[in-house]
N, C-alpha and C. Protein backbone atom coordinates (compact mmCIF):
# COMPACT_ATOMS: atom_id res chain seq x y z
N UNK A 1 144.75 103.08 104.41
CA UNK A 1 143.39 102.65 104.72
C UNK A 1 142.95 101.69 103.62
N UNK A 2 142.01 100.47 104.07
CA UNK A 2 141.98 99.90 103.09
C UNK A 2 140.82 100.04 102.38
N UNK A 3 140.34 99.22 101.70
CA UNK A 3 138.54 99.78 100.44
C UNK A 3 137.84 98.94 101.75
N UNK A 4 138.08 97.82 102.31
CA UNK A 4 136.65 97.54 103.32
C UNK A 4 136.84 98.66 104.51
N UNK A 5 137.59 99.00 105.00
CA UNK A 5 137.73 99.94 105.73
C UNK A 5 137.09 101.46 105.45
N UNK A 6 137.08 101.83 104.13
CA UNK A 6 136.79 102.94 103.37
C UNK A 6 135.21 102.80 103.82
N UNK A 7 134.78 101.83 102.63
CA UNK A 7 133.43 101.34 102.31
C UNK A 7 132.79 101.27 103.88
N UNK A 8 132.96 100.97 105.34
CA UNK A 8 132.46 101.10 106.24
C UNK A 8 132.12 102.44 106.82
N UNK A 9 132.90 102.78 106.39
CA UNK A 9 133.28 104.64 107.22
C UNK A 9 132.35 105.20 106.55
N UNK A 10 131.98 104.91 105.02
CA UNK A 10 131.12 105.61 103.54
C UNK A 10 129.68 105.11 104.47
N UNK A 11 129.50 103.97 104.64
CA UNK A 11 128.38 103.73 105.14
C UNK A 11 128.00 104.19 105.68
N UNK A 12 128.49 103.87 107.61
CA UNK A 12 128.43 104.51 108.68
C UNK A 12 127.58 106.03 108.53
N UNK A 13 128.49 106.57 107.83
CA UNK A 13 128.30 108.40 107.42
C UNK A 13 126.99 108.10 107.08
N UNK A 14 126.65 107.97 105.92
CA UNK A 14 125.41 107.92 104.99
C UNK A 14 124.21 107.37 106.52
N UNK A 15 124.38 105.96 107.06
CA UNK A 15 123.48 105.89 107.79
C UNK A 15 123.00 106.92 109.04
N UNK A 16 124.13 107.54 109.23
CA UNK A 16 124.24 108.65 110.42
C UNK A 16 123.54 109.87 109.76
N UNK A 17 123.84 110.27 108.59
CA UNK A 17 122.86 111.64 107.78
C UNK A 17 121.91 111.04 108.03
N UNK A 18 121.28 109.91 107.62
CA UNK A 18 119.92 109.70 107.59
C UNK A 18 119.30 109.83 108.66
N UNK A 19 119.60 109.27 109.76
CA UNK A 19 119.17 108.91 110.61
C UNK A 19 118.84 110.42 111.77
N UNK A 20 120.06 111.32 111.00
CA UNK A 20 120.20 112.66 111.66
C UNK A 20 119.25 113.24 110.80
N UNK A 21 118.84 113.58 109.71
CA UNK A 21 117.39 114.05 109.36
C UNK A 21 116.06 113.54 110.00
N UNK A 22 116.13 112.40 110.12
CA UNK A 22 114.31 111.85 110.51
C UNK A 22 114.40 112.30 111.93
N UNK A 23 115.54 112.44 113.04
CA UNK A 23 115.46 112.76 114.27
C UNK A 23 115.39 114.41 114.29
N UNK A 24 115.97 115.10 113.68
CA UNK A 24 115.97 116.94 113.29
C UNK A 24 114.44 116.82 112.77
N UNK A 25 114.10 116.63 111.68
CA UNK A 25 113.35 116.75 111.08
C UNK A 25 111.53 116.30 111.02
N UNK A 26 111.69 114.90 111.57
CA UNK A 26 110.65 114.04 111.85
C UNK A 26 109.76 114.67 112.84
N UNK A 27 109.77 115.35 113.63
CA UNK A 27 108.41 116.21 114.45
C UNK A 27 108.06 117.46 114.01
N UNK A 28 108.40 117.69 112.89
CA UNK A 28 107.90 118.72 112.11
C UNK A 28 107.13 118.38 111.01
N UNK A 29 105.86 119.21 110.89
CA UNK A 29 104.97 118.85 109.97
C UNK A 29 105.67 119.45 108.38
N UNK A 30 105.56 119.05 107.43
CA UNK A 30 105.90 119.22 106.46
C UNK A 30 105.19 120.06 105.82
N UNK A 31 105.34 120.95 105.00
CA UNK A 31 104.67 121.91 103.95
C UNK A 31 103.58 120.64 103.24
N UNK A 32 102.64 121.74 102.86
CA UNK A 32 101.49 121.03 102.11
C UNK A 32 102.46 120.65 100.62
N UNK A 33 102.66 121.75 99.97
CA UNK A 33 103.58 121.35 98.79
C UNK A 33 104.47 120.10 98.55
N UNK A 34 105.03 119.91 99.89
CA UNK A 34 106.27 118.60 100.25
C UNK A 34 105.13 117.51 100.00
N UNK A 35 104.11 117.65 100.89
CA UNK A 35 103.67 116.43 101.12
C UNK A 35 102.82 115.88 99.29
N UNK A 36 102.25 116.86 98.98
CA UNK A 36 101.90 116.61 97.32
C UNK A 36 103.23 115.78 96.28
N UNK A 37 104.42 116.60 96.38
CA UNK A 37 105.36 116.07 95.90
C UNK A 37 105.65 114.64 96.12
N UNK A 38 105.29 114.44 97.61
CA UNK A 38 106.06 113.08 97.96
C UNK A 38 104.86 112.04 97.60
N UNK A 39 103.65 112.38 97.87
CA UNK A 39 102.73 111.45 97.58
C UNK A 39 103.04 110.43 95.76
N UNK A 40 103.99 111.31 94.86
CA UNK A 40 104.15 111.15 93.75
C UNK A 40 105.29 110.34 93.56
N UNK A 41 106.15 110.12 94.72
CA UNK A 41 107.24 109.16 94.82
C UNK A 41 107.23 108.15 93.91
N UNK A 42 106.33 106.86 95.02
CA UNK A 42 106.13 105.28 94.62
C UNK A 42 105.55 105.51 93.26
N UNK A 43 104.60 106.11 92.23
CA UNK A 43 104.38 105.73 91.21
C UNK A 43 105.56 106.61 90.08
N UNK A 44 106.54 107.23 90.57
CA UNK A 44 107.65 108.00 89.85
C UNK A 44 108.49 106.76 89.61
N UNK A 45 108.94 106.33 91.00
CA UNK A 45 109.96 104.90 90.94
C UNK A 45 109.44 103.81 90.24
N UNK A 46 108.03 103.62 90.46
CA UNK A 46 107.69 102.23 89.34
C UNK A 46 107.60 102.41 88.32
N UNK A 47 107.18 103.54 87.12
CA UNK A 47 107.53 103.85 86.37
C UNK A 47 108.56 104.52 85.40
N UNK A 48 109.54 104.50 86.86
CA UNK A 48 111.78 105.05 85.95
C UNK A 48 111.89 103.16 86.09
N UNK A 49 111.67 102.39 87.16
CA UNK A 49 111.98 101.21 86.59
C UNK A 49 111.76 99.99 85.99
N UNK A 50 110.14 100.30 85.17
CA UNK A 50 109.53 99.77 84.15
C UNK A 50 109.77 100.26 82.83
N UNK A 51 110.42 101.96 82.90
CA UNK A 51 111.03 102.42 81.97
C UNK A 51 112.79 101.55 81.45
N UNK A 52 113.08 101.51 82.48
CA UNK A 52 114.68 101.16 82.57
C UNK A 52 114.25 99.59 82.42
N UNK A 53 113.60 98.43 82.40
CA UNK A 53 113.51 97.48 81.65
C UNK A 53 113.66 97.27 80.11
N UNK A 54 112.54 98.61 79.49
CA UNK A 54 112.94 98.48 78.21
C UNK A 54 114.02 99.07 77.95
N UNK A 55 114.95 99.72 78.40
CA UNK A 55 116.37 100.04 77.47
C UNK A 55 117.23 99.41 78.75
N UNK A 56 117.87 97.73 79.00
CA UNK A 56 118.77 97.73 79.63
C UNK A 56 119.99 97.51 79.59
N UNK A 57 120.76 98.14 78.37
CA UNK A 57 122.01 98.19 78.23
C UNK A 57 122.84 99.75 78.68
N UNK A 58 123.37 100.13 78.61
CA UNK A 58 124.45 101.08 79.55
C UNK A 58 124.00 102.27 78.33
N UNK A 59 123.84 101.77 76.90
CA UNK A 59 123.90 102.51 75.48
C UNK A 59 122.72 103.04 75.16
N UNK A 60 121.66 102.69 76.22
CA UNK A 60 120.39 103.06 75.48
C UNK A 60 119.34 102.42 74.33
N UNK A 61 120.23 101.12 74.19
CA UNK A 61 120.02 100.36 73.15
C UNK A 61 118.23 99.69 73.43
N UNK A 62 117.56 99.59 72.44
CA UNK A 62 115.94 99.15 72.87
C UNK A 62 116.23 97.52 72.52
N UNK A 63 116.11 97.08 73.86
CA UNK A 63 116.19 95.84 73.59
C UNK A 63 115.01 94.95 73.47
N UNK A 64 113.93 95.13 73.39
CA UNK A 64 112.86 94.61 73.90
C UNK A 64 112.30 94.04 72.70
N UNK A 65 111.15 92.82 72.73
CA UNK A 65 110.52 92.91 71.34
C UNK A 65 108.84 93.14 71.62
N UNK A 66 108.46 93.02 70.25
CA UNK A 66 107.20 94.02 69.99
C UNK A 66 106.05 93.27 70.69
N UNK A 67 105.85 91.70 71.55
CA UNK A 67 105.28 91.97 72.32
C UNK A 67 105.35 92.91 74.26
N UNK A 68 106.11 92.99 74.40
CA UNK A 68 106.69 93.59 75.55
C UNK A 68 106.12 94.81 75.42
N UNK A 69 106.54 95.89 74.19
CA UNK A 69 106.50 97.08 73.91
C UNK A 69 104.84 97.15 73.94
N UNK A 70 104.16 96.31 73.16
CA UNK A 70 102.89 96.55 72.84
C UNK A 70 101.92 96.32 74.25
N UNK A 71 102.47 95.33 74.84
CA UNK A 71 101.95 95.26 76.37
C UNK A 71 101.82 96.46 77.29
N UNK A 72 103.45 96.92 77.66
CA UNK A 72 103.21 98.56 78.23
C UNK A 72 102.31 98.95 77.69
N UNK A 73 102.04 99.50 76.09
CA UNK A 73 101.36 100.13 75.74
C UNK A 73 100.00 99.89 76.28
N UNK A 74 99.44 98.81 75.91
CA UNK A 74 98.05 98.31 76.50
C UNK A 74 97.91 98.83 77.87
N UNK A 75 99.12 98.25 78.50
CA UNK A 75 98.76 98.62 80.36
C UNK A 75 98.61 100.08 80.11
N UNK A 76 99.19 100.91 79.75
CA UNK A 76 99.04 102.39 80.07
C UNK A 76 97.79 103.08 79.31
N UNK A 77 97.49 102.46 79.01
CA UNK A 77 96.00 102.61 78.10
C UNK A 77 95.11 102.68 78.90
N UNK A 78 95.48 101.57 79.45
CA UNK A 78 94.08 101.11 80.08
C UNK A 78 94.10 101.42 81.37
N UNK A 79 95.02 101.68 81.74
CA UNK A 79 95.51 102.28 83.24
C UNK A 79 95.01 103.94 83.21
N UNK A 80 95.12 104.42 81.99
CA UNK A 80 94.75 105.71 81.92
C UNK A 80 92.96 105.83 81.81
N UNK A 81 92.40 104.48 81.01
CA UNK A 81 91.08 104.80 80.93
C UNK A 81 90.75 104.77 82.33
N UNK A 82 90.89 103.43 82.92
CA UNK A 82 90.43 103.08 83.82
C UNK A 82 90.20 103.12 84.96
N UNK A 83 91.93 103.67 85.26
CA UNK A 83 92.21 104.04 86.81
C UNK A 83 92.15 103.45 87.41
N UNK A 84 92.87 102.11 86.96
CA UNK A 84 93.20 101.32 88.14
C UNK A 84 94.05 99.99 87.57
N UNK A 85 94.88 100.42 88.98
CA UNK A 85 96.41 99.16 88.02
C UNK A 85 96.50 97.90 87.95
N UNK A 86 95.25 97.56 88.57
CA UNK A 86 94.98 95.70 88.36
C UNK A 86 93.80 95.74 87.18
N UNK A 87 93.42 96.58 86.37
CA UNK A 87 92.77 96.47 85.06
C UNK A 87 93.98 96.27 84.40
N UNK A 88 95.32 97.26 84.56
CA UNK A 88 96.28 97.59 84.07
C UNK A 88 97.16 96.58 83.67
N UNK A 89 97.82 95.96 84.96
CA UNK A 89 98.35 95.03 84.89
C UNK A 89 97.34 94.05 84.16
N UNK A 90 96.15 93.62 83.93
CA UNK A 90 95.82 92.79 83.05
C UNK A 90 96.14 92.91 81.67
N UNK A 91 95.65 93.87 81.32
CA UNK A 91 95.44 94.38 79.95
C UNK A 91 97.09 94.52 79.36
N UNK A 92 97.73 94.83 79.97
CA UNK A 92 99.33 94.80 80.16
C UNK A 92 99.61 92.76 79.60
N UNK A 93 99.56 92.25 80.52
CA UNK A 93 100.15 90.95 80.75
C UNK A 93 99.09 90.30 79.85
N UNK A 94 98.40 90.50 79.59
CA UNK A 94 97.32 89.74 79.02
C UNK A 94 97.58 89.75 76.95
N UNK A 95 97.88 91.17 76.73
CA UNK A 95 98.36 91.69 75.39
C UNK A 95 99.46 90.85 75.39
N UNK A 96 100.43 90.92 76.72
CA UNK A 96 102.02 90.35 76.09
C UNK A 96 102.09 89.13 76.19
N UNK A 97 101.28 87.98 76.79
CA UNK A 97 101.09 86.78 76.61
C UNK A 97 100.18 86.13 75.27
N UNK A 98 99.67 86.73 74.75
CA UNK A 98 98.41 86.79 73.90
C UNK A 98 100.00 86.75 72.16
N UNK A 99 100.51 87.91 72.86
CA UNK A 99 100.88 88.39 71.30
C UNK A 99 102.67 87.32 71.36
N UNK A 100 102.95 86.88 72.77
CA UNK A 100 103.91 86.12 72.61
C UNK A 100 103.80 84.39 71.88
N UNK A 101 102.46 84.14 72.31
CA UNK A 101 102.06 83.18 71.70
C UNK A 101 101.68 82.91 70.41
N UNK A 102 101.34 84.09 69.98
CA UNK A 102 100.63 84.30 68.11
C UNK A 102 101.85 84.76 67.37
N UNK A 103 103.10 85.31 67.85
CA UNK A 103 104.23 85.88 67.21
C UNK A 103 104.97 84.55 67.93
C-alpha cells in the first residue's frame, strides 16, 4: 500500500467518525455542564495560539522581543479591566507599535 493511498483511507476514517458523531449525536440536547465547557472553546484556542507565537521554536525557546511581550501584557490588562477585546486589541497594538518605534 502506498503513503497516498494510506493518507486517503486515514482521512476518509477521520471524516466518517466525524460525521458519525454529529448524525448519533446532533439531536440530542447536551448537558448544561457540556454546553458551559464548550462556550470556553474559541477564547481557549485564541489564547494556546497567541501563547504559541511567543515561544515558536520546537525548544521552547522565547523568541520574542520586549516590545511584543510588553504589548500582550497591555492587551491583557486591559482586556481584563475592561472587558472588551477591541479596547484590548488596542491597548495591545498600540503599546507594541508605540514601543517598536521608541526602541
Amino acid at each position: 500500500m502506498s503513503a497516498w493511498v494510506a493518507f486517503g483511507v486515514a482521512g476518509m476514517g477521520t471524516y466518517l467518525l466525524r460525521g458519525l458523531f454529529v448524525l448519533v449525536v446532533g439531536n440530542r440536547p447536551l448537558p448544561a455542564k457540556a454546553e458551559r465547557a464548550l462556550r470556553n472553546i474559541g477564547p481557549a484556542v485564541l489564547a494556546a495560539l497567541t501563547a504559541s507565537l511567543l515561544t515558536t521554536s520546537g525548544l521552547g525557546e522565547f523568541l520574542t522581543s520586549a516590545p511584543e511581550v510588553l504589548g500582550v501584557v497591555a492587551g491583557i490588562v486591559v482586556g481584563m479591566w475592561r472587558r472588551s477585546v477591541g479596547w484590548s486589541f488596542v491597548a495591545a497594538f498600540g503599546t507594541w507599535a508605540l514601543l517598536t518605534l521608541l526602541l
